[in-house]
Protein backbone atom coordinates (compact mmCIF):
# COMPACT_ATOMS: atom_id res chain seq x y z
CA UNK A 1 -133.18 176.11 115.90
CA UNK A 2 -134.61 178.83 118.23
CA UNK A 3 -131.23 180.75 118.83
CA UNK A 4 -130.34 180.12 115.21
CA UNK A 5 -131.73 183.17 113.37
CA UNK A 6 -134.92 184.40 112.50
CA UNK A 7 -136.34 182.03 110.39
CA UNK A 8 -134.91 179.21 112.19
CA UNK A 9 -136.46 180.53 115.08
CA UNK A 10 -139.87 181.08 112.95
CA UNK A 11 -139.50 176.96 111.98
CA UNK A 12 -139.01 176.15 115.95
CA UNK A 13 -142.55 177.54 116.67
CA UNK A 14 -144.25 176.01 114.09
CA UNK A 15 -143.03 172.57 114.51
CA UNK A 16 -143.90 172.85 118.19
CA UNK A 17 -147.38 174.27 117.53
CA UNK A 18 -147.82 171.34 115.08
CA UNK A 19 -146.41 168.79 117.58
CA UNK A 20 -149.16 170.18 120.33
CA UNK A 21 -152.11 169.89 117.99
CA UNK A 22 -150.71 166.40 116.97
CA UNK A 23 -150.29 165.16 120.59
CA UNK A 24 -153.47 166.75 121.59
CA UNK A 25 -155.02 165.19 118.53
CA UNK A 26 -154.00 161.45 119.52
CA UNK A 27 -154.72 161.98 122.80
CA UNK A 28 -158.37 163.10 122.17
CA UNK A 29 -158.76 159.86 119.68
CA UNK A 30 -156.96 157.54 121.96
CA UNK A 31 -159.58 158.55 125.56
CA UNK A 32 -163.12 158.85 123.21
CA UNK A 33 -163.73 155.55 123.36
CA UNK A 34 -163.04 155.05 127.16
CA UNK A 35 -164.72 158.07 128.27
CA UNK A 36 -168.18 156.81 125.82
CA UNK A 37 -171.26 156.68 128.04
CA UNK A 38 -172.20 153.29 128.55
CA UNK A 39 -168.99 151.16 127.77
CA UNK A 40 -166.46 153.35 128.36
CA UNK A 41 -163.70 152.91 131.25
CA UNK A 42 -164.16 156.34 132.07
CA UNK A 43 -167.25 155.94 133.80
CA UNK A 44 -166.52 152.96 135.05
CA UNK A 45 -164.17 154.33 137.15
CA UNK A 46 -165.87 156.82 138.08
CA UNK A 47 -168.39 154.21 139.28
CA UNK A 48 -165.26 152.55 140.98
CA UNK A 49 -164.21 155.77 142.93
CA UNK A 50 -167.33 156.34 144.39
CA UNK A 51 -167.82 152.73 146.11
CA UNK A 52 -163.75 152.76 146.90
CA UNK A 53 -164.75 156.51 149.02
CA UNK A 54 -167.99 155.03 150.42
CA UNK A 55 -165.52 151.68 151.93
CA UNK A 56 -162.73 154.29 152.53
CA UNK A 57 -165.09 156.56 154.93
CA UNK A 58 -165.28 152.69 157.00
CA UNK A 59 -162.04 153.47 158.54
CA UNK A 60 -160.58 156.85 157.42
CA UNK A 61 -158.01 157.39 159.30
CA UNK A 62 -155.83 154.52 159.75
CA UNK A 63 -157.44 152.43 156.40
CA UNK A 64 -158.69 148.74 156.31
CA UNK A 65 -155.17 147.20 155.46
CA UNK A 66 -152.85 146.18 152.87
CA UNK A 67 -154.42 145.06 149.76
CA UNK A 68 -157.86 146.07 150.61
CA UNK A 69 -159.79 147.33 147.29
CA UNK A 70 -158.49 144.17 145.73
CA UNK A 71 -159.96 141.72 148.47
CA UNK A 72 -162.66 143.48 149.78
CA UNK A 73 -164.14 145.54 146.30
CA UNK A 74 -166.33 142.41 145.71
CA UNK A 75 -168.36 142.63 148.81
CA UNK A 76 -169.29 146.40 148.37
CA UNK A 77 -169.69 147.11 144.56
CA UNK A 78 -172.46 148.70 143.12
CA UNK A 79 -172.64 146.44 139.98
CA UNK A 80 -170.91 143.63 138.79
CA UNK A 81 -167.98 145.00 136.79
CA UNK A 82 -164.35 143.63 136.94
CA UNK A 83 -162.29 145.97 139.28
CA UNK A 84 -158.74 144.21 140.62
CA UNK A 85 -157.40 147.55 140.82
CA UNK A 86 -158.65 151.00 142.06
CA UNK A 87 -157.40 152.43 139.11
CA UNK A 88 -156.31 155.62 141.59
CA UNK A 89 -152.96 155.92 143.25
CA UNK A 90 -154.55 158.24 146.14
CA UNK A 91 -157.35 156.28 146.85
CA UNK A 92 -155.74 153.32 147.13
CA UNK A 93 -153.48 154.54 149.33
CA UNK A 94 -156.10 155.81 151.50
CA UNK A 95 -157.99 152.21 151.63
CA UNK A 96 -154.84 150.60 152.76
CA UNK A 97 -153.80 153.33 155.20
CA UNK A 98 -156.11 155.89 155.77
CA UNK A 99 -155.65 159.83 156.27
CA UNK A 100 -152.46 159.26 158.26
CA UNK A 101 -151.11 157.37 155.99
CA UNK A 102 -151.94 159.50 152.90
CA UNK A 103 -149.88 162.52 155.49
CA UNK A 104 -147.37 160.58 155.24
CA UNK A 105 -146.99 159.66 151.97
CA UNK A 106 -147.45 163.68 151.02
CA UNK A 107 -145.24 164.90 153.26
CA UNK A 108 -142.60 162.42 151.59
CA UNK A 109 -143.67 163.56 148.04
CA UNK A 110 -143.27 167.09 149.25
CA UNK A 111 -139.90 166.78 150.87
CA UNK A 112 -138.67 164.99 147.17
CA UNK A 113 -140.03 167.21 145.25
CA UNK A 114 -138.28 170.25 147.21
CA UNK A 115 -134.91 168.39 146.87
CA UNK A 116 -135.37 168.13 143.46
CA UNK A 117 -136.47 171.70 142.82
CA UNK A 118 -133.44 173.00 144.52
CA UNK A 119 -130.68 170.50 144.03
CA UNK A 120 -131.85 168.60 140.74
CA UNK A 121 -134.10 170.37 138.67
CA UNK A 122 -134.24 168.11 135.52
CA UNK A 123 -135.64 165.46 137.40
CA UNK A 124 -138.84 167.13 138.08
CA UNK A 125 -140.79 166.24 135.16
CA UNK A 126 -140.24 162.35 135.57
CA UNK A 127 -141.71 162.51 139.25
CA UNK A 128 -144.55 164.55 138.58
CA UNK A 129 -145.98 162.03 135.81
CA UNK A 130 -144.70 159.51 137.81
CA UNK A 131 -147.84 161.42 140.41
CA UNK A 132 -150.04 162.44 137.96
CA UNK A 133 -150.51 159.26 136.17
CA UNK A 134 -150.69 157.63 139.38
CA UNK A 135 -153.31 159.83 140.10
CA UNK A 136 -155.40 158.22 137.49
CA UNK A 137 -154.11 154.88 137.22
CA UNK A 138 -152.67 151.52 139.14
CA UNK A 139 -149.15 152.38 138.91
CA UNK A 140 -148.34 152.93 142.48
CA UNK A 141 -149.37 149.22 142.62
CA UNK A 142 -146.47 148.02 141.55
CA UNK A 143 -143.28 148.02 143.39
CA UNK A 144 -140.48 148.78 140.79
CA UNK A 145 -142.22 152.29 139.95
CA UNK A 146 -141.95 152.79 144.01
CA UNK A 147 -138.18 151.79 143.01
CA UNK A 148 -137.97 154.16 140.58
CA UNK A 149 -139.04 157.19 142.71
CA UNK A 150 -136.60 156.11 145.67
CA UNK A 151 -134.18 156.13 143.07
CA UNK A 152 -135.03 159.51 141.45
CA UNK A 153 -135.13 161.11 145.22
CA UNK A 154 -131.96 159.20 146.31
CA UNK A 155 -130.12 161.03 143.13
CA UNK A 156 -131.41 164.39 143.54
CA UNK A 157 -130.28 164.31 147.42
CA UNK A 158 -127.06 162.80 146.88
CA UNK A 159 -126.14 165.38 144.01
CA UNK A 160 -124.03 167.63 146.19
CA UNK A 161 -122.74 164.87 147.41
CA UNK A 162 -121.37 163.55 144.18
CA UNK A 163 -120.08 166.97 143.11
CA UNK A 164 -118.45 167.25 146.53
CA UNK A 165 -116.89 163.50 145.78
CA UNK A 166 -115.78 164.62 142.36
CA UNK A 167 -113.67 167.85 144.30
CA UNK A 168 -112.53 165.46 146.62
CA UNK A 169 -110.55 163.22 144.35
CA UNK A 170 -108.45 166.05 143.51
CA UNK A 171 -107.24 166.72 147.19
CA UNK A 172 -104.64 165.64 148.56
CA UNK A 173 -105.63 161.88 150.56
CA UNK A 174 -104.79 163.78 153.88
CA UNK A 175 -107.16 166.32 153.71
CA UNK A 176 -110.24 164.17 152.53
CA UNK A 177 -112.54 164.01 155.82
CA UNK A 178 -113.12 160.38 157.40
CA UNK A 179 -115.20 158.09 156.19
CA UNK A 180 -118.53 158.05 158.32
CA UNK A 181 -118.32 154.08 159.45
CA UNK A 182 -120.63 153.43 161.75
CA UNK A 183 -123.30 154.83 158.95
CA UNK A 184 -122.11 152.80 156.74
CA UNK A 185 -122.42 149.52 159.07
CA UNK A 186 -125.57 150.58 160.27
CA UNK A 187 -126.29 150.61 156.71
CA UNK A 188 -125.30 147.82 155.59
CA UNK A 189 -126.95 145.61 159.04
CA UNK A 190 -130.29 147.24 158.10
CA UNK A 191 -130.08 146.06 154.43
CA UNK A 192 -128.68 142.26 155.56
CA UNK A 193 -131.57 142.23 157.36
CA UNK A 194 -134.55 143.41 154.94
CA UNK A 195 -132.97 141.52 152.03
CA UNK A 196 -132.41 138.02 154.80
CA UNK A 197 -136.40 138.22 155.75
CA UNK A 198 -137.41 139.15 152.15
CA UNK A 199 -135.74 135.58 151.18
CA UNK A 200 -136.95 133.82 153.69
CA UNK A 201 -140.37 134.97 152.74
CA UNK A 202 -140.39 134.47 149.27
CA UNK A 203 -138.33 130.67 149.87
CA UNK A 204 -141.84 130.16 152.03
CA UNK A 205 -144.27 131.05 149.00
CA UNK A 206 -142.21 129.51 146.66
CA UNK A 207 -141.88 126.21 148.52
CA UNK A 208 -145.66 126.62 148.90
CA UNK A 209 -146.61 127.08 145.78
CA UNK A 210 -143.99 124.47 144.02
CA UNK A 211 -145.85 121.51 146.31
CA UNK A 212 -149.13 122.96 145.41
CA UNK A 213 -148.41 122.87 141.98
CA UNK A 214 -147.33 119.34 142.11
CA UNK A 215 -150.03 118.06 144.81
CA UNK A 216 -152.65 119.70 141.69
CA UNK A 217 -150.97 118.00 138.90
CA UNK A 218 -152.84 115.00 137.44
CA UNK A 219 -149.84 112.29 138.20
CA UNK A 220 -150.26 112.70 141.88
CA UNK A 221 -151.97 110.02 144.00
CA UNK A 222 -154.06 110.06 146.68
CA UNK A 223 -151.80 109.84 149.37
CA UNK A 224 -149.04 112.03 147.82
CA UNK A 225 -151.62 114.71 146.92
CA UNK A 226 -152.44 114.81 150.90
CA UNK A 227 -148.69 114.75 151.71
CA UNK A 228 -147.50 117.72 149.23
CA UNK A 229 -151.03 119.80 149.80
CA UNK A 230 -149.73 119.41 154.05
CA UNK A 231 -146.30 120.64 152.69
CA UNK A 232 -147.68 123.50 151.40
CA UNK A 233 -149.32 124.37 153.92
CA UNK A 234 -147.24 124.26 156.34
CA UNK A 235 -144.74 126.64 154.38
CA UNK A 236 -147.85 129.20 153.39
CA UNK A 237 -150.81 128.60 155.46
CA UNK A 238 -152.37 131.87 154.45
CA UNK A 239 -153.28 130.85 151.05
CA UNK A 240 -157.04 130.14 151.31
CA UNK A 241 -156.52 127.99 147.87
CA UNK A 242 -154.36 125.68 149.81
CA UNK A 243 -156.14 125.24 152.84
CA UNK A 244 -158.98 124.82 150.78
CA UNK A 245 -157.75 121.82 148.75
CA UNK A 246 -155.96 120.34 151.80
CA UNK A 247 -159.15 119.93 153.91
CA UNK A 248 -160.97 118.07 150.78
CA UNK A 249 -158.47 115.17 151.93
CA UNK A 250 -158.94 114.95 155.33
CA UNK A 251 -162.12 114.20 157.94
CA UNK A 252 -165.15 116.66 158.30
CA UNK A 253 -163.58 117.82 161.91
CA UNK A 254 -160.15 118.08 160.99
CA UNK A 255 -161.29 120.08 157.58
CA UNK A 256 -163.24 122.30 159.50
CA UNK A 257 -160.80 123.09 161.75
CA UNK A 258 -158.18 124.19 159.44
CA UNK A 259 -160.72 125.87 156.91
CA UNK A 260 -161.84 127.86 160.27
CA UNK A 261 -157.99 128.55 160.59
CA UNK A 262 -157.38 129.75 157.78
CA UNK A 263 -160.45 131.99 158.02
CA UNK A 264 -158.72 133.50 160.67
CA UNK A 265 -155.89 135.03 158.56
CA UNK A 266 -158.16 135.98 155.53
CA UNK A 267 -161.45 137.16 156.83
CA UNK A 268 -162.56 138.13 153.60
CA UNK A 269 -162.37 135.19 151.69
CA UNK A 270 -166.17 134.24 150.41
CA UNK A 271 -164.44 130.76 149.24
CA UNK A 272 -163.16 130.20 152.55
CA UNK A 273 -167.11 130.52 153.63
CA UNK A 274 -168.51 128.94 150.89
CA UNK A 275 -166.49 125.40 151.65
CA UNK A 276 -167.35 125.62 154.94
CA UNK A 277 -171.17 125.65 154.09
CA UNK A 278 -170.51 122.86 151.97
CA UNK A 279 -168.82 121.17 154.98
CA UNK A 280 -171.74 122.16 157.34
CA UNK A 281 -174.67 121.14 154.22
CA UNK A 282 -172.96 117.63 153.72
CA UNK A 283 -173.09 117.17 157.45
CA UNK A 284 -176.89 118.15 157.87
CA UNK A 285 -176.19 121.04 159.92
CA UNK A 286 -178.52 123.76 157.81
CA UNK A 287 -178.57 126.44 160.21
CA UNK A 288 -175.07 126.35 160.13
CA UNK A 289 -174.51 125.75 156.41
CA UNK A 290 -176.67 128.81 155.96
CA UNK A 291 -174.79 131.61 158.02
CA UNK A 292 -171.76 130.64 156.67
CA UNK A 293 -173.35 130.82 152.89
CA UNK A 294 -174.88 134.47 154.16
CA UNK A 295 -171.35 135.63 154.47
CA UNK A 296 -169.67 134.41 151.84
CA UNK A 297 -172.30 135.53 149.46
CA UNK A 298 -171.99 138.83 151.31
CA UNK A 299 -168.28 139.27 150.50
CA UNK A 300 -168.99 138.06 146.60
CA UNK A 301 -172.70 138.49 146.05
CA UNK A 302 -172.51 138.83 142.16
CA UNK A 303 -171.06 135.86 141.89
CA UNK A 304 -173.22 133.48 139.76
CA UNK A 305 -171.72 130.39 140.36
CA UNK A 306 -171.36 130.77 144.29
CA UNK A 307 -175.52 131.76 144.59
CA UNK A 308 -176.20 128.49 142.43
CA UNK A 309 -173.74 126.44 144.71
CA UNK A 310 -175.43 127.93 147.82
CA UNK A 311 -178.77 126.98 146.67
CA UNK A 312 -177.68 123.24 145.94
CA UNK A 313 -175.73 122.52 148.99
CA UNK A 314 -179.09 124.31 151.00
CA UNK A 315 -181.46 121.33 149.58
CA UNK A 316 -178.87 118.97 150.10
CA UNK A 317 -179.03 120.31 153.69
CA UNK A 318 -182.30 120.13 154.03
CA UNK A 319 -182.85 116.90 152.62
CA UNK A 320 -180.16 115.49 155.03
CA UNK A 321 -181.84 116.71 158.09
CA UNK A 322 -185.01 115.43 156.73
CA UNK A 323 -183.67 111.53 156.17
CA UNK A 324 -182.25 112.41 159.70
CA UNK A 325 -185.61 112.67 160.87
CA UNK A 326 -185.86 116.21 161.76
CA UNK A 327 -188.55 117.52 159.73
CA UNK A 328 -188.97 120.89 161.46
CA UNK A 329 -185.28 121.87 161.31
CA UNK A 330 -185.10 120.68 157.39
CA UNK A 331 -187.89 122.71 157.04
CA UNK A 332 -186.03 126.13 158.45
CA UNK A 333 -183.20 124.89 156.22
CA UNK A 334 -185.22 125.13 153.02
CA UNK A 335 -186.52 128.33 154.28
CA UNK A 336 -183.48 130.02 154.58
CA UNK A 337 -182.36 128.44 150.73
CA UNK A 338 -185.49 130.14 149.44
CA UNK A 339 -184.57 133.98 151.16
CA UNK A 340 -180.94 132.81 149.31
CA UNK A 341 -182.92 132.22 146.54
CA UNK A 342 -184.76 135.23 146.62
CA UNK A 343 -182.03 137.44 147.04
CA UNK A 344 -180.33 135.99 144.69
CA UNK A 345 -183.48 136.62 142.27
CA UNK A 346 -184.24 140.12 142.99
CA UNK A 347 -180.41 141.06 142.69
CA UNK A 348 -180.10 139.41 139.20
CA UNK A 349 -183.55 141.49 138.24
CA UNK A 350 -182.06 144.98 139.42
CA UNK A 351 -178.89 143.60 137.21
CA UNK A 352 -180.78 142.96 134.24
CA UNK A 353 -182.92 146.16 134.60
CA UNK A 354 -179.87 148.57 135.49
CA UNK A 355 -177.80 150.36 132.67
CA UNK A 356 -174.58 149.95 134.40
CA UNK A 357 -171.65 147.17 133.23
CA UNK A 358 -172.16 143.52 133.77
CA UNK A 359 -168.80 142.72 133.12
CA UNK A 360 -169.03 139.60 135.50
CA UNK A 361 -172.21 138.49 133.17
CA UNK A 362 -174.12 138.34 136.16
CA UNK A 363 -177.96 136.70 135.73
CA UNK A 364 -180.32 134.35 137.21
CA UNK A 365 -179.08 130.80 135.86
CA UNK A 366 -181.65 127.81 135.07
CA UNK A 367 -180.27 125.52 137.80
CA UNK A 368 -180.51 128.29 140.35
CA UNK A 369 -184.18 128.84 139.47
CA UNK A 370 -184.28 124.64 139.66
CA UNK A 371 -183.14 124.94 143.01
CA UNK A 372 -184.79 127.69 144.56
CA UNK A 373 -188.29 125.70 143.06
CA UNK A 374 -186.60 122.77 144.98
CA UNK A 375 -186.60 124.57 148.30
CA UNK A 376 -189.93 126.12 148.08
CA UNK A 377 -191.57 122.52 147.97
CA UNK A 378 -188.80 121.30 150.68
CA UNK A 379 -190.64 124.82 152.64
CA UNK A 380 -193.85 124.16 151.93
CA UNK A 381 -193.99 120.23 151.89
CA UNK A 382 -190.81 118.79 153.45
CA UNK A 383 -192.26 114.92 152.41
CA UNK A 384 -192.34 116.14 148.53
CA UNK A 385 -191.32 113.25 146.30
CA UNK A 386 -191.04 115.57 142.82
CA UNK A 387 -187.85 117.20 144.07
CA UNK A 388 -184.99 116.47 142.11
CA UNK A 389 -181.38 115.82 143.74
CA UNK A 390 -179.59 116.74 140.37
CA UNK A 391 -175.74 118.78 141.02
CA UNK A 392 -174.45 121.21 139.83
C-alpha cells in the first residue's frame, strides 16, 4: 500500500500507527500484573538477580559449574520463593561459566551476528529476540533454541555457498572444483562420535530410570526392589534419588558408604545430607547426625519439612545415646537440636515478619515447636520422663 498512491500510502501509516498503539497497548496490560509491587514476577526477579550476582561474584571467572542456579539457588536465597530458573540468559551463563565463559559466548554472538549483517540480512531480527528475550527469560535453558541459533548462523554462513552451488550446477562437470574429502570425513567421524556417546548416555539414564521406576512401583517385592534399585544404580549412580532409595535396603555401613558416594558426585544435595543424619541419629551417633543436618539445612534452609525432620531424628539421637548410657554426649546432642531449633525459629519469624514472597509457605510448624520443647528438656534434664517419642 505504501508505493501505491497517495492515499494508499496515507492508509499504510495509519494502520501501522494503530498496530503500535495496539501492540504497545497489550503489552502494557499483559506486564502490569507481573511488575505489581508485592506479587508481581517482576520484582521477584529482581530479587532473584541480585542473590544469582552475589553467588556469581563466588567464582567469577571460570563459574561454579553446569546447572548451578538450579542446584545451588536454595542454599543462598534471600527468601523462600520458587526459583528453578534464573529467569536471565546472561546470568546464567555467567553462574555456570564465569567471565570467560560469558567472552566466549559474546564473541560467538558477535561473529553471527556480523555474518548475518553482511551475508544474510533478513535473519537478523530472529537472532536478536532470540538475545533479547533471553536476556530476560530462561530460554537459553533449553537446548533446541541453542539449535535454532546454530541453525540460523549455519544458514547465514553457508549462503554464498549455496549461491555458489546453484552457479555450479550450470558448469560444465569438468570445471566444478573437487570435493573437499577429508572435511567431509573429518566431519562426519566427529558427528559418529558426539551422536555414539550422546546414546550411550541417554541408554544409561534411561536404563536407570526404567528400573527405578519399576523397583518404586507398588508390585515389587522386597528382594526385587533391592535388585532393580542396584540396577539402577549401577547404570546412573549420580542420581541422589537412587542412591537414596537403594541404601534404605541395605545395612547401616554399606548405606553409608554409598550415600557418602554419592555425595561425592553431588555435593549439593541437602537430601543426600539429610539421610545421612538419619543414618547417623538411628545409630546414636548425635555429633555426627548433627553436622551432617547443619549442612543439609544449609544447602535448603527454608525447607519446612527438612527443619522438622532434623529436629525429630536429633531427639531420637539423643534419646539413643541416653538408653546407651551416655548421658553427657545425649546431652550435647539435644543441645545442638535446640540451636537447630532455634534457627529454625528465628528464620521462620524474619519470614513471617518480612514483606517479601513465601512462595515455599515457609513457617514454624506445630511438630517442630513439639520437638524443639522435646530437646530443651532432653538439654536441661536428660532423665525427663514427659518427653514424647511421637514421628513425624
Amino acid at each position: 500500500m505504501w508505493h501505491s498512491g497517495a492515499r494508499a500510502r496515507a492508509a499504510a501509516l495509519t494502520a501501522t500507527v494503530l498496530a503500535g498503539i495496539t501492540a504497545a497497548t497489550v503489552a502494557v496490560a499483559s506486564t502490569a500484573d507481573r511488575m505489581a509491587a508485592g506479587v508481581g514476577t517482576g520484582l521477584s526477579r529482581l530479587q532473584i538477580w541480585r542473590d544469582a550476582l552475589k553467588l556469581w561474584t563466588e567464582a567469577a571467572w571460570l563459574g561454579h559449574g553446569g546447572e548451578t542456579w538450579r542446584n545451588m539457588f536454595r542454599a543462598i536465597q534471600s527468601s523462600p520463593y520458587v526459583g528453578g530458573e534464573v529467569h536471565n540468559g546472561f546470568l546464567d551463563l555467567a553462574l555456570d561459566t564465569g567471565v570467560i565463559g560469558l567472552l566466549l559466548i559474546a564473541g560467538w554472538f558477535f561473529f553471527t551476528l556480523r555474518t548475518m549483517w553482511r551475508q544474510a540480512p533478513q535473519l537478523l531480527p530472529s537472532v536478536i529476540i532470540f538475545g533479547l528475550h533471553g536476556a530476560m527469560d530462561f530460554d537459553w535453558s533449553f537446548t533446541f533454541l541453542w539449535m535454532i541459533f546454530i541453525w540460523l548462523g549455519g544458514w547465514a554462513l553457508s549462503s554464498p555457498t549455496l549461491q555458489e552451488s546453484a552457479a555450479d550446477k550450470k558448469r560444465s562437470r569438468f570445471l566444478r572444483p573437487l570435493s573437499p574429502w577429508p572435511q567431509r570425513i573429518l566431519t562426519g567421524l566427529f558427528v559418529m562420535f558426539w551422536l555414539g556417546g550422546t546414546v550411550w548416555l541417554a541408554g544409561q539414564q534411561v536404563a536407570a530410570e526404567q528400573q527405578y521406576r519399576l523397583a518404586m512401583s507398588k508390585d515389587s517385592g522386597d528382594a526385587e526392589r533391592k535388585a532393580l534399585l542396584t540396577a539402577a544404580y549401577k547404570f546412573n549412580p549420580y542420581r541422589p534419588d537412587i542412591a537414596i532409595s537403594l541404601s534404605r535396603t541395605l545395612p547401616a555401613k554399606k548405606a553409608e558408604s554409598i550415600l557418602v558416594q554419592s555425595l561425592s558426585c553431588s555435593p549439593v544435595s541437602p537430601q543426600l545430607y539429610r539421610e545421612l543424619g538419619r543414618l547417623a541419629a538411628q545409630s546414636g551417633r548425635g555429633e555426627s547426625a548433627g553436622n551432617y543436618f547443619e549442612h543439609g539445612l544449609a544447602l535448603n534452609r527454608f525447607d519446612a519439612s527438612s527443619q522438622s525432620q532434623a529436629l525429630y531424628w536429633m531427639e531420637q539421637a539423643s534419646r539413643r545415646e541416653l538408653a546407651a548410657g551416655y548421658a553427657e554426649r545425649g546431652r550435647q546432642t539435644a543441645a545442638a537440636g535446640v540451636k537447630i531449633y532455634e534457627r529454625y525459629r528465628q528464620l521462620a519469624e524474619e519470614v513471617a515478619a518480612g514483606e517479601e514472597r513465601n512462595d515455599r509457605r515457609f513457617g514454624l510448624g506445630e511438630e517442630a515447636s513439639r520437638y524443639g520443647d522435646n530437646l530443651r528438656l532432653l538439654a536441661l534434664d536428660p532423665l525427663a520422663s514427659e518427653v514424647t517419642r511421637k514421628s513425624p
